[in-house]
Protein backbone atom coordinates (compact mmCIF):
# COMPACT_ATOMS: atom_id res chain seq x y z
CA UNK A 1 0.00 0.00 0.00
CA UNK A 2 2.83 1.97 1.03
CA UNK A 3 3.99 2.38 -2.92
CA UNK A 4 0.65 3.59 -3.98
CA UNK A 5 0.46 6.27 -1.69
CA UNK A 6 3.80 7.18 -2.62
CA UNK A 7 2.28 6.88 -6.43
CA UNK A 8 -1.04 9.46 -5.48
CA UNK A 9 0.77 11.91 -3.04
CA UNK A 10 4.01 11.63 -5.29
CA UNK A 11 2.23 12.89 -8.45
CA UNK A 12 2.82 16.53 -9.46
CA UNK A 13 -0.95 17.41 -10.17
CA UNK A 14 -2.03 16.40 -6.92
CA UNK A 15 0.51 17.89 -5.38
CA UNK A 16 -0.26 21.43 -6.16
CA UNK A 17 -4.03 20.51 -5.31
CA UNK A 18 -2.61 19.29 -1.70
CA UNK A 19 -1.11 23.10 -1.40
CA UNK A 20 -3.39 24.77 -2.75
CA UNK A 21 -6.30 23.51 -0.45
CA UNK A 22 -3.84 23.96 2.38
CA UNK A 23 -3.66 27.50 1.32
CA UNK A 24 -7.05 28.37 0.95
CA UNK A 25 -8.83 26.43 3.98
CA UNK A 26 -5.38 28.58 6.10
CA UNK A 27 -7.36 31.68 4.35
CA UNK A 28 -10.85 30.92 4.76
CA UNK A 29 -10.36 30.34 8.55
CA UNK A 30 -7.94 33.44 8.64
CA UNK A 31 -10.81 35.40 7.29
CA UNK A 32 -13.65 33.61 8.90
CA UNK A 33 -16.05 36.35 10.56
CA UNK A 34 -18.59 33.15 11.85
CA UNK A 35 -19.80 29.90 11.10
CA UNK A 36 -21.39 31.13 7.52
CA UNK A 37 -17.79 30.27 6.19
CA UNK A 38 -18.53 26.55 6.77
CA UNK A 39 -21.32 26.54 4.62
CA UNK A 40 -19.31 27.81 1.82
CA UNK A 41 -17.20 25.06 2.00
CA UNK A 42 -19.58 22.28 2.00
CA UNK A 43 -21.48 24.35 -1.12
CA UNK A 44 -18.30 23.55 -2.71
CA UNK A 45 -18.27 19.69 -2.26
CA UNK A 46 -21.87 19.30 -3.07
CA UNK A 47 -21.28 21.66 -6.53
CA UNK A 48 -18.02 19.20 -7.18
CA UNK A 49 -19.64 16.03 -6.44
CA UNK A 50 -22.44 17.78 -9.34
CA UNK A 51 -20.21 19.15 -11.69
CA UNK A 52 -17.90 15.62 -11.48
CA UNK A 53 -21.43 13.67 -13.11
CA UNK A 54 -22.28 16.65 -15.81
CA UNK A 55 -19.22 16.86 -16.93
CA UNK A 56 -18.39 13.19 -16.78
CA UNK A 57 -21.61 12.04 -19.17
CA UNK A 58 -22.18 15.45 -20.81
CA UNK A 59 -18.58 16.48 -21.77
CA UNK A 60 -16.04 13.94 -21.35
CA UNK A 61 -18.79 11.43 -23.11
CA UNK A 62 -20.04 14.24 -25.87
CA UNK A 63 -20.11 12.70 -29.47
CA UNK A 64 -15.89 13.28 -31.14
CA UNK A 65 -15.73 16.73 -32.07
CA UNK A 66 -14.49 17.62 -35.78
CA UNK A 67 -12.81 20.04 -34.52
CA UNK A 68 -8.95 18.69 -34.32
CA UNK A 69 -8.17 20.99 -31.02
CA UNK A 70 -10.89 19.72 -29.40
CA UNK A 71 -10.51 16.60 -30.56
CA UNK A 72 -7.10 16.42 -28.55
CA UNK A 73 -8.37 18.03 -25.85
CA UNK A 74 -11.06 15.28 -25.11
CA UNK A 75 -8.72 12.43 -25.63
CA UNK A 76 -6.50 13.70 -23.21
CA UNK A 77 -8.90 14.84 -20.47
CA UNK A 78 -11.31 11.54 -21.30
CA UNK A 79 -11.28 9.66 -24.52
CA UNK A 80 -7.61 8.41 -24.09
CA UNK A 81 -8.28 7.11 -20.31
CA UNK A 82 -11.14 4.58 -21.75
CA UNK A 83 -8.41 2.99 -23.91
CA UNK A 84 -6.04 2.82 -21.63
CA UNK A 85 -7.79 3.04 -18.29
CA UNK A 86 -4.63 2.01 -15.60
CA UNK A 87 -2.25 4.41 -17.44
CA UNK A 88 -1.05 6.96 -14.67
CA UNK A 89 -0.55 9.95 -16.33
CA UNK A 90 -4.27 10.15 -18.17
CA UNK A 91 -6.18 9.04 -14.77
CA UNK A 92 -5.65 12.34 -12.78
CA UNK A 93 -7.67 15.46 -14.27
CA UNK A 94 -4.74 17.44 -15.37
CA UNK A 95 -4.62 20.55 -12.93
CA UNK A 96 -4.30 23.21 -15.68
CA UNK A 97 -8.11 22.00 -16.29
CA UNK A 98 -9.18 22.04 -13.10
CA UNK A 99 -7.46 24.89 -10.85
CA UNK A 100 -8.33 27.80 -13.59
CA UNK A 101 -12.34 26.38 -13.00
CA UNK A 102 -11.91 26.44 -9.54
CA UNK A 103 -10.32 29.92 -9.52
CA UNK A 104 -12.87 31.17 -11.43
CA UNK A 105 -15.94 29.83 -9.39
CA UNK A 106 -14.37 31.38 -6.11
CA UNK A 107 -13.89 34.72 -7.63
CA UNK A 108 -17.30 34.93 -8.96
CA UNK A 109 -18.91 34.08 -4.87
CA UNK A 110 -16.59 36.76 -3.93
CA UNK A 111 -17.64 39.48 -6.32
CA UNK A 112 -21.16 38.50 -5.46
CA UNK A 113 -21.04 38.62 -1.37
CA UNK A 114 -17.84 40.69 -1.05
CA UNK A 115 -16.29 38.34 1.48
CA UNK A 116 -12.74 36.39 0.95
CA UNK A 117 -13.49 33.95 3.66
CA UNK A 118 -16.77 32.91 1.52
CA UNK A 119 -14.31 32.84 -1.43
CA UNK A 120 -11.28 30.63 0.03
CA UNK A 121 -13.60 28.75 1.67
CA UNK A 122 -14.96 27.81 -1.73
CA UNK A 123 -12.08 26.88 -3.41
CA UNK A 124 -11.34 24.66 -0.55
CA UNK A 125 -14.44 22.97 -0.84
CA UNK A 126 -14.02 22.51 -4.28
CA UNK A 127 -10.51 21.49 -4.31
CA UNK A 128 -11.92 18.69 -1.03
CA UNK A 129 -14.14 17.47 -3.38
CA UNK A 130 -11.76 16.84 -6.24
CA UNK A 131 -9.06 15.26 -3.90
CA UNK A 132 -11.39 12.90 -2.42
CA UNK A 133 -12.42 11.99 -6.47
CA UNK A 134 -9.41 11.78 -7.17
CA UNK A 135 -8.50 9.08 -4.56
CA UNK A 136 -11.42 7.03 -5.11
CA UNK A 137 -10.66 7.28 -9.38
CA UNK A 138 -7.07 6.29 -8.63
CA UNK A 139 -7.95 3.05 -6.07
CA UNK A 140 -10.61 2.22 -8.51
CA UNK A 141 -7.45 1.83 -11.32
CA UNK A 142 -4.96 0.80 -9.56
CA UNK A 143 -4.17 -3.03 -7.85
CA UNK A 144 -5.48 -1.80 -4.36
CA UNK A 145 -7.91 -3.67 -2.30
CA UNK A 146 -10.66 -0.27 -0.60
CA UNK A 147 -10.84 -1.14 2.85
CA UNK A 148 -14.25 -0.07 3.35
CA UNK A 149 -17.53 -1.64 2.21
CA UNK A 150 -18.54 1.66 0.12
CA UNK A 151 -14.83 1.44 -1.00
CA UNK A 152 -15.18 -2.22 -2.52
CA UNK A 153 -18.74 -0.96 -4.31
CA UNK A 154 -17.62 2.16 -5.92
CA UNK A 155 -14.29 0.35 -7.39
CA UNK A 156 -16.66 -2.31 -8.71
CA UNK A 157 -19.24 0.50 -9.96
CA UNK A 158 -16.59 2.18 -11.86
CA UNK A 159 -15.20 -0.92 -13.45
CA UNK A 160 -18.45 -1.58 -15.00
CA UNK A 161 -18.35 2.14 -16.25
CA UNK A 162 -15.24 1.35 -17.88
CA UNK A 163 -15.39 -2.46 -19.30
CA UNK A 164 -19.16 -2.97 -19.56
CA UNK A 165 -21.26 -0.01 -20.75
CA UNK A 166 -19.95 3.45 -20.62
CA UNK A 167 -23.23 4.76 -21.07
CA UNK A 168 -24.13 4.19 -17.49
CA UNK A 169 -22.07 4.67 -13.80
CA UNK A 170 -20.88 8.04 -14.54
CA UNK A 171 -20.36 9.22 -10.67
CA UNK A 172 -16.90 8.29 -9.75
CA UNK A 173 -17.12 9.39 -6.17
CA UNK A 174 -20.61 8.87 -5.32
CA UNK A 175 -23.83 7.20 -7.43
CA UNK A 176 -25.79 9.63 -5.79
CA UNK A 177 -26.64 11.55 -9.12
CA UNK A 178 -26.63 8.82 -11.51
CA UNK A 179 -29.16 7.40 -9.35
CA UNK A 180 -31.15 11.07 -9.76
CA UNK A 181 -30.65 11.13 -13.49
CA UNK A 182 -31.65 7.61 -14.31
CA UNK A 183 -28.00 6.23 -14.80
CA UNK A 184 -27.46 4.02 -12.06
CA UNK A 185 -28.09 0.34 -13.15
CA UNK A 186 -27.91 -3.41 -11.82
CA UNK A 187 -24.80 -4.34 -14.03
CA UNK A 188 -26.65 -7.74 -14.65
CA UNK A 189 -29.67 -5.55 -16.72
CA UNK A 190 -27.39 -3.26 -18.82
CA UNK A 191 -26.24 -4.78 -21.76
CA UNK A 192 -22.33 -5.20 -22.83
CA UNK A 193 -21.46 -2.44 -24.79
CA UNK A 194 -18.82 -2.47 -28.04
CA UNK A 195 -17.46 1.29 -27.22
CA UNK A 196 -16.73 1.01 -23.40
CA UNK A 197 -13.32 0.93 -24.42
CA UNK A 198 -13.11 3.16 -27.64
CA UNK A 199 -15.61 6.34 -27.36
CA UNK A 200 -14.17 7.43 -30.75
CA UNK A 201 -16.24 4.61 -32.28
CA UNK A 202 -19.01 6.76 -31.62
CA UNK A 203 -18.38 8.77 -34.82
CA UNK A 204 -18.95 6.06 -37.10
């Protein structure tokens, strides 16, 4: 176990996250002025934990665009990772995709209330949420046995995402919005699909 948490913690990408959400949760406390603060944070898990299914089945799943930039772009935040779903370097959300999102989100809740704790505090949940994704993507790829019940099912829930029907199982972290938006199937009722590992087959 020891090497994989070398592997995770050891990766540049999640690295800076690590700091950054170090920084910003030192900030939002710094700037706290009561317990409102707190609620920013856990806004920004639950809008994660969101944004991690929409873009998941509405972006990173979108029909091949013609478009040979965006083309690249998808296969290296998505299309890629289907092919080759245990290769390292496409399994972590590259962090010049996320943090500039992130950034963004923050700075809009601070131009709207005025307040910098609200803003760090934000960001911190944000960046929480997409650590804790992160994690669960990378035990759900790599040879590691989760330790918890919930653990076990959401490796085995993502497996079937990636080698029986990609059209289904799009929460990484949690099923709670696939079950919302209809996604969330017994594995033994959804049948085997051809593109699971090739979404580029869906141009033809």
């Amino acid at each position: 176990m020891k090497k994989y948490l070398l592997e995770f913690f050891g990766f540049k990408d999640i690295i800076v996250l690590m700091i950054s959400l170090v920084l910003a949760t030192a900030m939002a406390v710094a700037y706290a002025k009561d317990g409102k603060t707190l609620i920013f944070w856990l806004f920004g898990v639950a809008l994660f934990l969101i944004n991690e299914y929409l873009t998941h089945r509405f972006i990173f799943h979108m029909k091949p665009p013609k478009h040979p930039f965006f083309l690249r772009l998808l296969k290296r935040l998505h299309y890629d990772h289907h092919v080759d779903p245990d290769d390292l370097k496409l399994l972590f959300l590259p962090i010049w995709y996320s943090l500039p999102q992130m950034i963004m989100i923050s700075a809009i809740v601070f131009f709207v209330f005025g307040d910098l704790s609200f803003a760090f505090a934000m960001y911190a949940g944000l960046s929480s949420g997409l650590l804790y994704y992160e994690w669960t993507h990378f035990v759900a790829h790599r040879p590691i046995k989760p330790i918890t019940r919930w653990g076990k099912w959401m490796k085995k829930v993502h497996i079937w995402h990636h080698f029986k029907n990609e059209g289904y199982w799009f929460g990484v972290s949690n099923p709670s919005m696939d079950y919302l938006m209809g996604t969330f199937k017994d594995e033994k009722d959804v049948p085997r699909s051809e593109n699971a590992r090739n979404l580029l087959k869906n141009m033809e």
